[in-house]
PDB file of N, CA and C in Angstrom:
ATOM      1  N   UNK A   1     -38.944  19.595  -0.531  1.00  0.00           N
ATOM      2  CA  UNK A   1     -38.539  18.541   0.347  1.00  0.00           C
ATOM      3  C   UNK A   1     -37.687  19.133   1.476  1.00  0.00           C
ATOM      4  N   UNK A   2     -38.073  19.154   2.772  1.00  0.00           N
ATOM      5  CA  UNK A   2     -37.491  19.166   3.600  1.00  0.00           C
ATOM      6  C   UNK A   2     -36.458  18.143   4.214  1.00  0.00           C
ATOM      7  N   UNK A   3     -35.000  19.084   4.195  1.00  0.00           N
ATOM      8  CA  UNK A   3     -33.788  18.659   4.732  1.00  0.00           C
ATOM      9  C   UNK A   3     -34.050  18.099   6.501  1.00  0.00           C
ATOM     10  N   UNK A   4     -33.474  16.823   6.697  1.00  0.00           N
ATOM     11  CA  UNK A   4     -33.234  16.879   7.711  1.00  0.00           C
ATOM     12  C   UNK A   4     -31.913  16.696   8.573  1.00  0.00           C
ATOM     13  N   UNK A   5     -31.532  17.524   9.293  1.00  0.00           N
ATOM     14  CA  UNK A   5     -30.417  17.968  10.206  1.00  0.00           C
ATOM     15  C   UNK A   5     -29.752  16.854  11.282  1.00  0.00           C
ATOM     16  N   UNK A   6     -28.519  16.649  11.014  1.00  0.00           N
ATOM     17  CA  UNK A   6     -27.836  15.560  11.945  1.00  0.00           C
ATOM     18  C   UNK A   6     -26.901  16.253  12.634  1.00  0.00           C
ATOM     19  N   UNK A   7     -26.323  15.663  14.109  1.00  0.00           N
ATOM     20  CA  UNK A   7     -25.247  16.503  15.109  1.00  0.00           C
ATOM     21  C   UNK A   7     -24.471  15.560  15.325  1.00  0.00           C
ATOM     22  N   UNK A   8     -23.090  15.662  14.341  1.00  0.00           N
ATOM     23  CA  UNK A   8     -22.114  14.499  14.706  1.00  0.00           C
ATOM     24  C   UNK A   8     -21.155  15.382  15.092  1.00  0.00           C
ATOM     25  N   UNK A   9     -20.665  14.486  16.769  1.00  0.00           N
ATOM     26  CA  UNK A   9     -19.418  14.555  17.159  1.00  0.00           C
ATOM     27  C   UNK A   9     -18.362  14.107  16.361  1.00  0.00           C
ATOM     28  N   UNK A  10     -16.858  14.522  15.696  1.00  0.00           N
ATOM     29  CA  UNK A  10     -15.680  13.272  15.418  1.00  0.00           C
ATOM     30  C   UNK A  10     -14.533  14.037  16.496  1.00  0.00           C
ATOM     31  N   UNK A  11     -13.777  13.086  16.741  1.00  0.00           N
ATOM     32  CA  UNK A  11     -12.581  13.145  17.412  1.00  0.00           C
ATOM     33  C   UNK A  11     -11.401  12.906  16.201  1.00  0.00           C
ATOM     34  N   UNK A  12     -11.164  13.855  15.789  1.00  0.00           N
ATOM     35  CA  UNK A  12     -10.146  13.973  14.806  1.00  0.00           C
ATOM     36  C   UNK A  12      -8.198  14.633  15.285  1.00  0.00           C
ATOM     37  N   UNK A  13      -7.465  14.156  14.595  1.00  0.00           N
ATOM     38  CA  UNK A  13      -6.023  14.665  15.100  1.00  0.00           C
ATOM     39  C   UNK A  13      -6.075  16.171  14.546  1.00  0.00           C
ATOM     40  N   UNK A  14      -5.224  16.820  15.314  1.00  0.00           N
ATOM     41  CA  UNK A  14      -5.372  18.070  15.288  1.00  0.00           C
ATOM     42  C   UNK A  14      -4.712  18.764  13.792  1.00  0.00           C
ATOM     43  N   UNK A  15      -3.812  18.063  13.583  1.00  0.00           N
ATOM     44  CA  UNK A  15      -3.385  17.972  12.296  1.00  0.00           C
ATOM     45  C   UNK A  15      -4.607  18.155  11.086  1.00  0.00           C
ATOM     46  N   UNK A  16      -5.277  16.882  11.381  1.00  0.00           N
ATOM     47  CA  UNK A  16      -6.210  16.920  10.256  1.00  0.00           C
ATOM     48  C   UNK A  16      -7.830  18.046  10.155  1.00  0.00           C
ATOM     49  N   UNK A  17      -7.665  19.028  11.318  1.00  0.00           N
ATOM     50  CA  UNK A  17      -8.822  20.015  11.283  1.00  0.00           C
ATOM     51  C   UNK A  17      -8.967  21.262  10.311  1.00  0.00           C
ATOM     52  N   UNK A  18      -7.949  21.134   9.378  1.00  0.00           N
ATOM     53  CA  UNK A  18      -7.974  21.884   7.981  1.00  0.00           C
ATOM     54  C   UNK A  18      -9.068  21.030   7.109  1.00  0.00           C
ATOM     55  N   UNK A  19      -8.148  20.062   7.212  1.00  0.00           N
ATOM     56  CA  UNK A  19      -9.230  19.333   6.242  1.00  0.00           C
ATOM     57  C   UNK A  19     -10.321  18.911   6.210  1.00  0.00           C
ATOM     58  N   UNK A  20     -10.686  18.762   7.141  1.00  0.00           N
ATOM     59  CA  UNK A  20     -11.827  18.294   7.805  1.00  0.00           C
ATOM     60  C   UNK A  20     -12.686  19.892   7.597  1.00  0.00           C
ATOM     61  N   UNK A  21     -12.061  21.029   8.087  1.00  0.00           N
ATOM     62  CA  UNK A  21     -12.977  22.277   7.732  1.00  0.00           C
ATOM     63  C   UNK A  21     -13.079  22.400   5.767  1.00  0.00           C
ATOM     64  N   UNK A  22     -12.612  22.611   5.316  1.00  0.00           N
ATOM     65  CA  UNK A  22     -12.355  22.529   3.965  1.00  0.00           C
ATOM     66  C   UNK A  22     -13.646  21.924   3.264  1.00  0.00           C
ATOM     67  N   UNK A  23     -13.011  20.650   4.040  1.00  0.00           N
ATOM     68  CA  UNK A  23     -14.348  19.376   3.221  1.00  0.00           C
ATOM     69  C   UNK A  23     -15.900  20.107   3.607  1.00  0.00           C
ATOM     70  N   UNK A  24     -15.853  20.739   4.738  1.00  0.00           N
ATOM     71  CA  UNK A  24     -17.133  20.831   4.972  1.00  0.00           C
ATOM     72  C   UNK A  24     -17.555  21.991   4.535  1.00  0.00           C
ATOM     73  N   UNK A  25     -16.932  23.225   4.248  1.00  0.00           N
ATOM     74  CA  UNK A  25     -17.260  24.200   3.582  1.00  0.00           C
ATOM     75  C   UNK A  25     -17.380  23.665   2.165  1.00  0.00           C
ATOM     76  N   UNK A  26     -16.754  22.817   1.545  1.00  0.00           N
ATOM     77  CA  UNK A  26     -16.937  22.149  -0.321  1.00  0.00           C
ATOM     78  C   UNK A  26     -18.414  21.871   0.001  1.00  0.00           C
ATOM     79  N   UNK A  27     -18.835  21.225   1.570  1.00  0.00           N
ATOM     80  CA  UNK A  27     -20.163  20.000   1.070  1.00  0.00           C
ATOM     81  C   UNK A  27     -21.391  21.036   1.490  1.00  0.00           C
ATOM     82  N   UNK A  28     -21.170  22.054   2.515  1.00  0.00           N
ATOM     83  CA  UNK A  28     -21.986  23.399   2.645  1.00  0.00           C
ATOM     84  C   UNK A  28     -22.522  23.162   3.622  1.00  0.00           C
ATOM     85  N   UNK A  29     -21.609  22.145   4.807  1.00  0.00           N
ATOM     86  CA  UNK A  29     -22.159  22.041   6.461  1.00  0.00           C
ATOM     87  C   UNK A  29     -21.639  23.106   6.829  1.00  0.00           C
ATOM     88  N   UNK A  30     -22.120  23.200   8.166  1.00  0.00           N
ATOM     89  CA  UNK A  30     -21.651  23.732   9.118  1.00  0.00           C
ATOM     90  C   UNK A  30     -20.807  23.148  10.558  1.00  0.00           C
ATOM     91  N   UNK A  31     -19.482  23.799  10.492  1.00  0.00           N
ATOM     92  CA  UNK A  31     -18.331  23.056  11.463  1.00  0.00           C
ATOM     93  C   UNK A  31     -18.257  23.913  12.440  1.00  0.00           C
ATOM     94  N   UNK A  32     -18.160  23.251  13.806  1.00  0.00           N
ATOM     95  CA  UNK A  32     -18.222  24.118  15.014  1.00  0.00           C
ATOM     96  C   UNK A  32     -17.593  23.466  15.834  1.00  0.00           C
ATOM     97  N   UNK A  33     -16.357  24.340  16.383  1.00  0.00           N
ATOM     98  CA  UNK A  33     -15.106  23.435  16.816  1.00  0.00           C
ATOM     99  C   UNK A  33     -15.265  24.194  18.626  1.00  0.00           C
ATOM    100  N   UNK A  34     -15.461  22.927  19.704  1.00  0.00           N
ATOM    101  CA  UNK A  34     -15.012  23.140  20.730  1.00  0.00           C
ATOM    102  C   UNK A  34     -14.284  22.634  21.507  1.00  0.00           C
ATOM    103  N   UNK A  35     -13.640  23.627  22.278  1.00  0.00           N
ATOM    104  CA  UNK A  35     -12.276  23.120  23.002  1.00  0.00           C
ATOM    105  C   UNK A  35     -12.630  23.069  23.964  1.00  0.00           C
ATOM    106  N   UNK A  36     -11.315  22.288  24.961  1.00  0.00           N
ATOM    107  CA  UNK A  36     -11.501  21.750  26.194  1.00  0.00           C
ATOM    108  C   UNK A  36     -11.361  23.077  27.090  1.00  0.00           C
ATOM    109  N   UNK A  37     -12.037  23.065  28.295  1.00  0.00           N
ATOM    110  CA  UNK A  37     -11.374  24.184  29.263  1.00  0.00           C
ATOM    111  C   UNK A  37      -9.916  23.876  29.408  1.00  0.00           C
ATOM    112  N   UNK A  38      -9.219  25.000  30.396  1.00  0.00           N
ATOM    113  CA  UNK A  38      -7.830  24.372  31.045  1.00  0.00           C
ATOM    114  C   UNK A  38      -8.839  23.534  31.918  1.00  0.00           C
ATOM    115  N   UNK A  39      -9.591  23.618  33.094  1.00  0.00           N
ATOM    116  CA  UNK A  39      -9.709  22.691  33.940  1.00  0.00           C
ATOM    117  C   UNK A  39     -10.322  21.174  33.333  1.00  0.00           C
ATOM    118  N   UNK A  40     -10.550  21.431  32.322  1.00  0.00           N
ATOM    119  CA  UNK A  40     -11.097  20.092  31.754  1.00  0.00           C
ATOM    120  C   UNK A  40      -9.797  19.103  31.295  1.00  0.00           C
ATOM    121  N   UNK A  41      -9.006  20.120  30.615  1.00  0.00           N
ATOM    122  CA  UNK A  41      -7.301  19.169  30.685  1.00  0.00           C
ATOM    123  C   UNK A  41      -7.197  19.146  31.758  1.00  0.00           C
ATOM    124  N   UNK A  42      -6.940  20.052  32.703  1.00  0.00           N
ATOM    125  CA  UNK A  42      -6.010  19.391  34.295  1.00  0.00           C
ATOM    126  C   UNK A  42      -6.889  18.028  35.093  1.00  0.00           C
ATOM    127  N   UNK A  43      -8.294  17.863  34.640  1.00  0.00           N
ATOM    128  CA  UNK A  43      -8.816  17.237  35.148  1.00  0.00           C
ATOM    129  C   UNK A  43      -8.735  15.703  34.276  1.00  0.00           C
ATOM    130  N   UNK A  44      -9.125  15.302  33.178  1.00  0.00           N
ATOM    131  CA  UNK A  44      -8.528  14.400  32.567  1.00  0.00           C
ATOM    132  C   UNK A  44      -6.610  14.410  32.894  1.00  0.00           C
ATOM    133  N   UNK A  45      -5.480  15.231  33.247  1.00  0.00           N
ATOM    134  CA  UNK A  45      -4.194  15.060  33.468  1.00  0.00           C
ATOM    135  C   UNK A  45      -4.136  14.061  34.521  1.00  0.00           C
ATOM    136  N   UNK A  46      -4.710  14.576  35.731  1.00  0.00           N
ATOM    137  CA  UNK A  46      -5.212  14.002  36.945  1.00  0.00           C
ATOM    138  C   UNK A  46      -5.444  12.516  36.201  1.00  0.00           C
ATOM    139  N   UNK A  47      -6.542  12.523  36.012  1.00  0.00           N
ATOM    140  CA  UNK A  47      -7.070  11.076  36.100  1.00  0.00           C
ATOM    141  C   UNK A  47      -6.490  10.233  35.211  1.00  0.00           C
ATOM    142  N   UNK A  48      -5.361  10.758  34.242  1.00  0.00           N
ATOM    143  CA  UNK A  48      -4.508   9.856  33.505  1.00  0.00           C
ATOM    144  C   UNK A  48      -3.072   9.779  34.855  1.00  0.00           C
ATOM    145  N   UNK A  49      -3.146  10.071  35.423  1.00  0.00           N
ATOM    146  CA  UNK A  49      -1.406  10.266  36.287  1.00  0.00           C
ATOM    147  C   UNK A  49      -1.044  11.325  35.680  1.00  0.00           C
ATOM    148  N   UNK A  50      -1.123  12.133  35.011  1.00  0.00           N
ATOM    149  CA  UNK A  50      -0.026  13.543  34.412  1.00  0.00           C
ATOM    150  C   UNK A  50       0.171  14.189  35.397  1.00  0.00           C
ATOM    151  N   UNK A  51       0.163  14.178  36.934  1.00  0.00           N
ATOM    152  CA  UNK A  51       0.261  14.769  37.828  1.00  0.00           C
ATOM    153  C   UNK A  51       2.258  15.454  38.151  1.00  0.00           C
ATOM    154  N   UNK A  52       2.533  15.953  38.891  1.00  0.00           N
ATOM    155  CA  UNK A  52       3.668  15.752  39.143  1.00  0.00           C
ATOM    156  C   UNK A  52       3.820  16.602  40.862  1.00  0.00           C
ATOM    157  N   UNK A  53       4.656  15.934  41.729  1.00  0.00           N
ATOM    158  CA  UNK A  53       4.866  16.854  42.804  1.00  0.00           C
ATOM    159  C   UNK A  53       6.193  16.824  43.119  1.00  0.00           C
ATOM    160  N   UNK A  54       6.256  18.540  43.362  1.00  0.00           N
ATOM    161  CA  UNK A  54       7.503  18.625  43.572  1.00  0.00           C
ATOM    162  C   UNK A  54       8.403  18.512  44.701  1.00  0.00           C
ATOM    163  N   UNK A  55       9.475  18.180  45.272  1.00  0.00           N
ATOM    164  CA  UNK A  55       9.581  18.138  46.587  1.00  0.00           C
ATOM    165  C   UNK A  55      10.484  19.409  47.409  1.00  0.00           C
ATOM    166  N   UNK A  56      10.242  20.248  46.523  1.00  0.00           N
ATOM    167  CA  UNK A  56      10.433  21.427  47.029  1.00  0.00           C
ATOM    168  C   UNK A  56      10.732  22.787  45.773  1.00  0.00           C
ATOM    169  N   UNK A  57      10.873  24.179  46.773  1.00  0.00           N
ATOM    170  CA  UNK A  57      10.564  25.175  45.700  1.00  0.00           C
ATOM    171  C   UNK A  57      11.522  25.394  44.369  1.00  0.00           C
ATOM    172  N   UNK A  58      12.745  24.646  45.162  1.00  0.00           N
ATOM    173  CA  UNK A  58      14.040  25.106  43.823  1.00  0.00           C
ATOM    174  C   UNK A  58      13.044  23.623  42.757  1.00  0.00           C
ATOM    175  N   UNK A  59      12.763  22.486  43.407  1.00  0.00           N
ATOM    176  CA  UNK A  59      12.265  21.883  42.442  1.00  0.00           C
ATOM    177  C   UNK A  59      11.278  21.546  41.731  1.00  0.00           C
ATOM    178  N   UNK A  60      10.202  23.084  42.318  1.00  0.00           N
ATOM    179  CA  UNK A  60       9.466  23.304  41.387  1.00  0.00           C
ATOM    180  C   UNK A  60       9.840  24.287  40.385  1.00  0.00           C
ATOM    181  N   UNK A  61      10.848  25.109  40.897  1.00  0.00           N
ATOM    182  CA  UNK A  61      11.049  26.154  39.441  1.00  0.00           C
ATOM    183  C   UNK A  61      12.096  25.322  38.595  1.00  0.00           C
ATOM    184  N   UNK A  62      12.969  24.170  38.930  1.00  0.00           N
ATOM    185  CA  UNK A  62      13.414  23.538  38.347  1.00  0.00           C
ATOM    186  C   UNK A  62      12.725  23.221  36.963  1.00  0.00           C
ATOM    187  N   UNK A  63      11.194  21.914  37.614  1.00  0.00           N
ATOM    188  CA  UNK A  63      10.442  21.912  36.625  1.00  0.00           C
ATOM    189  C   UNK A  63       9.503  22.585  35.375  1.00  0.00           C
ATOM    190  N   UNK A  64       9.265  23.912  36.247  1.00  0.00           N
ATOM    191  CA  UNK A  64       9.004  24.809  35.784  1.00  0.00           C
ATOM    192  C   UNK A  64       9.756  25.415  33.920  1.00  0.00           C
ATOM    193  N   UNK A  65      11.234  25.473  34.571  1.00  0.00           N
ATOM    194  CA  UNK A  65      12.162  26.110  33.617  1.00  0.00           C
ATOM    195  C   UNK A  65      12.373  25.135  32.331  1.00  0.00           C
ATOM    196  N   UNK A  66      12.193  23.216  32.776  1.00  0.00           N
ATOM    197  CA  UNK A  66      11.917  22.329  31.937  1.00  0.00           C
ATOM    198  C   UNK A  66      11.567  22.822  30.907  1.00  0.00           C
TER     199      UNK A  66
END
């Protein structure tokens, strides 16, 4: 009998990606974890407001040193 193969995305807390690997090595899947680029965060930052500008250089190394 031939197995047939499924491709699920989950969005899980980062916390819980032990377990989540664990479980799947017990059940004998295969887990394949990919991350965001940096530009893929700065670009979702952007489009949430995470932006910030500074209004000058002492107050960008200000923020910086934050």
């Amino acid at each position: 009998m031939a197995t047939t193969l499924e491709h699920i995305t989950l969005e899980v807390p980062s916390f819980e990606v032990s377990f989540i690997r664990t479980l799947s090595k017990k059940m004998g899947w295969t887990m394949k974890r990919q991350r965001k680029s940096g530009i893929q965060q700065a670009l979702e930052d952007v489009d949430a407001g995470r932006i910030y500008k500074a209004k000058s250089v002492e107050d960008l190394m200000a923020q910086l040193d934050a």
